[in-house]
Protein backbone atom coordinates (compact mmCIF):
# COMPACT_ATOMS: atom_id res chain seq x y z
CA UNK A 1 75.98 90.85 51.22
CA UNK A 2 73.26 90.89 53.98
CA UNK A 3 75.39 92.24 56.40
CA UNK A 4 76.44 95.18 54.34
CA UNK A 5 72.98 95.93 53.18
CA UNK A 6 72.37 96.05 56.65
CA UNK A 7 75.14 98.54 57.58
CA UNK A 8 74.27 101.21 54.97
CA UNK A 9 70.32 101.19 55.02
CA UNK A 10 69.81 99.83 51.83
CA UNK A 11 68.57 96.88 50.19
CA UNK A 12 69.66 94.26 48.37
CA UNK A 13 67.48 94.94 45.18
CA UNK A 14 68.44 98.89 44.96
CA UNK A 15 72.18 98.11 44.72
CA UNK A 16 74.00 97.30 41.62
CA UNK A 17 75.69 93.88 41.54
CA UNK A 18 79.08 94.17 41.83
CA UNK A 19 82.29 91.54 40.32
CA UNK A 20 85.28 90.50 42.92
CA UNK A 21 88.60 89.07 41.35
CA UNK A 22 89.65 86.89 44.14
CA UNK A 23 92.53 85.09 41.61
CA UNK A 24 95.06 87.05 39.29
CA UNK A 25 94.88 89.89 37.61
CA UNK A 26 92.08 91.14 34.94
CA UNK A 27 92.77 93.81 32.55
CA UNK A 28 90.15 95.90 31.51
CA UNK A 29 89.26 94.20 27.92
CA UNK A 30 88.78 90.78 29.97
CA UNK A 31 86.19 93.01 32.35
CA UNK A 32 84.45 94.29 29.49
CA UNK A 33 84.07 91.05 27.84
CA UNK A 34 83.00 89.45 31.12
CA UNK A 35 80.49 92.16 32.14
CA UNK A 36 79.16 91.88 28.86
CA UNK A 37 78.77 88.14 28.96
CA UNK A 38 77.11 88.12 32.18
CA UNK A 39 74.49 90.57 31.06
CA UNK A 40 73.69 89.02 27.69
CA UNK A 41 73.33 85.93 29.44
CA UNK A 42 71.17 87.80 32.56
CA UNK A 43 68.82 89.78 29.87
CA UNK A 44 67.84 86.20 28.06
CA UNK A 45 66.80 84.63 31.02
CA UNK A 46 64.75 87.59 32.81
CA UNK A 47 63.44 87.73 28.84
CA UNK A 48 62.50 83.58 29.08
CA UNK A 49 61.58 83.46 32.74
CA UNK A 50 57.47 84.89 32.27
CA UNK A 51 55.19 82.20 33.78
CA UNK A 52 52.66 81.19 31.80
CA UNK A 53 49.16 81.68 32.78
CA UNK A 54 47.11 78.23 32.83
CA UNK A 55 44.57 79.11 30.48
CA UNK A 56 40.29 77.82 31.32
CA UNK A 57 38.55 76.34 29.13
CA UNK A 58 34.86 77.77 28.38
CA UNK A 59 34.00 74.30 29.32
CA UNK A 60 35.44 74.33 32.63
CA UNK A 61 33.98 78.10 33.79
CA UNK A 62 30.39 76.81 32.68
CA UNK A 63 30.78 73.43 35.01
CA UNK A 64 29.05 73.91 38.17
CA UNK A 65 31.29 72.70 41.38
CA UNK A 66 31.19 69.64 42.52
CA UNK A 67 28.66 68.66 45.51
CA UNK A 68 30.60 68.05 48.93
CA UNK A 69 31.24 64.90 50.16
CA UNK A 70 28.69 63.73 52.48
CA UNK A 71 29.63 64.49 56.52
CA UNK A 72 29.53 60.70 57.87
CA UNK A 73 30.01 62.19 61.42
CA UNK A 74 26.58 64.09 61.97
CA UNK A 75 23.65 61.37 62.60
CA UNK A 76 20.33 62.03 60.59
CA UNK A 77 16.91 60.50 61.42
CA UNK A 78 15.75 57.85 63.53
CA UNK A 79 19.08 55.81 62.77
CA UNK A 80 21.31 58.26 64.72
CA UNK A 81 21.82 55.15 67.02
C-alpha cells in the first residue's frame, strides 16, 4: 500500500480502503453484506475509541509542588571538605 501511495502522490489517509478477493468468487449480495459489516463494525469502534481526559481534582491544582530534592554534589559551608 506504501508503495502505491508513493507512485500516485497521494496518501494513505485520502484514499478509500479498498476489499481484494484473493479466494473464490463473491457475488454482489455477499459484497454488500460484507462492506456493510465491516463498516458497522469500523463506525462502533471510531464511536468507542475517545480517550478520556484524566480529570484534576480542585485539591490537586491548589497543592503547591513539591520542593526539589536536595543537590548532594555542591559543597556548602565550612564542611565542603
Amino acid at each position: 500500500m506504501t508503495e502505491l501511495g508513493a507512485q500516485d502522490g497521494s496518501s494513505e489517509a485520502e484514499r478509500p480502503p479498498t476489499i481484494e478477493i484473493t479466494r473464490g468468487s463473491a457475488t454482489e449480495e455477499e459484497l454488500a453484506a460484507l462492506i456493510a459489516v465491516v463498516s458497522d463494525a469500523y463506525a462502533q469502534e471510531s464511536a468507542e475509541a475517545v480517550a478520556e481526559e484524566p480529570r484534576v481534582s480542585a485539591w490537586t491544582r491548589t497543592q503547591r509542588p513539591l520542593r526539589r530534592p536536595l543537590r548532594r554534589d555542591i559543597p556548602w559551608g565550612r564542611f565542603a571538605g
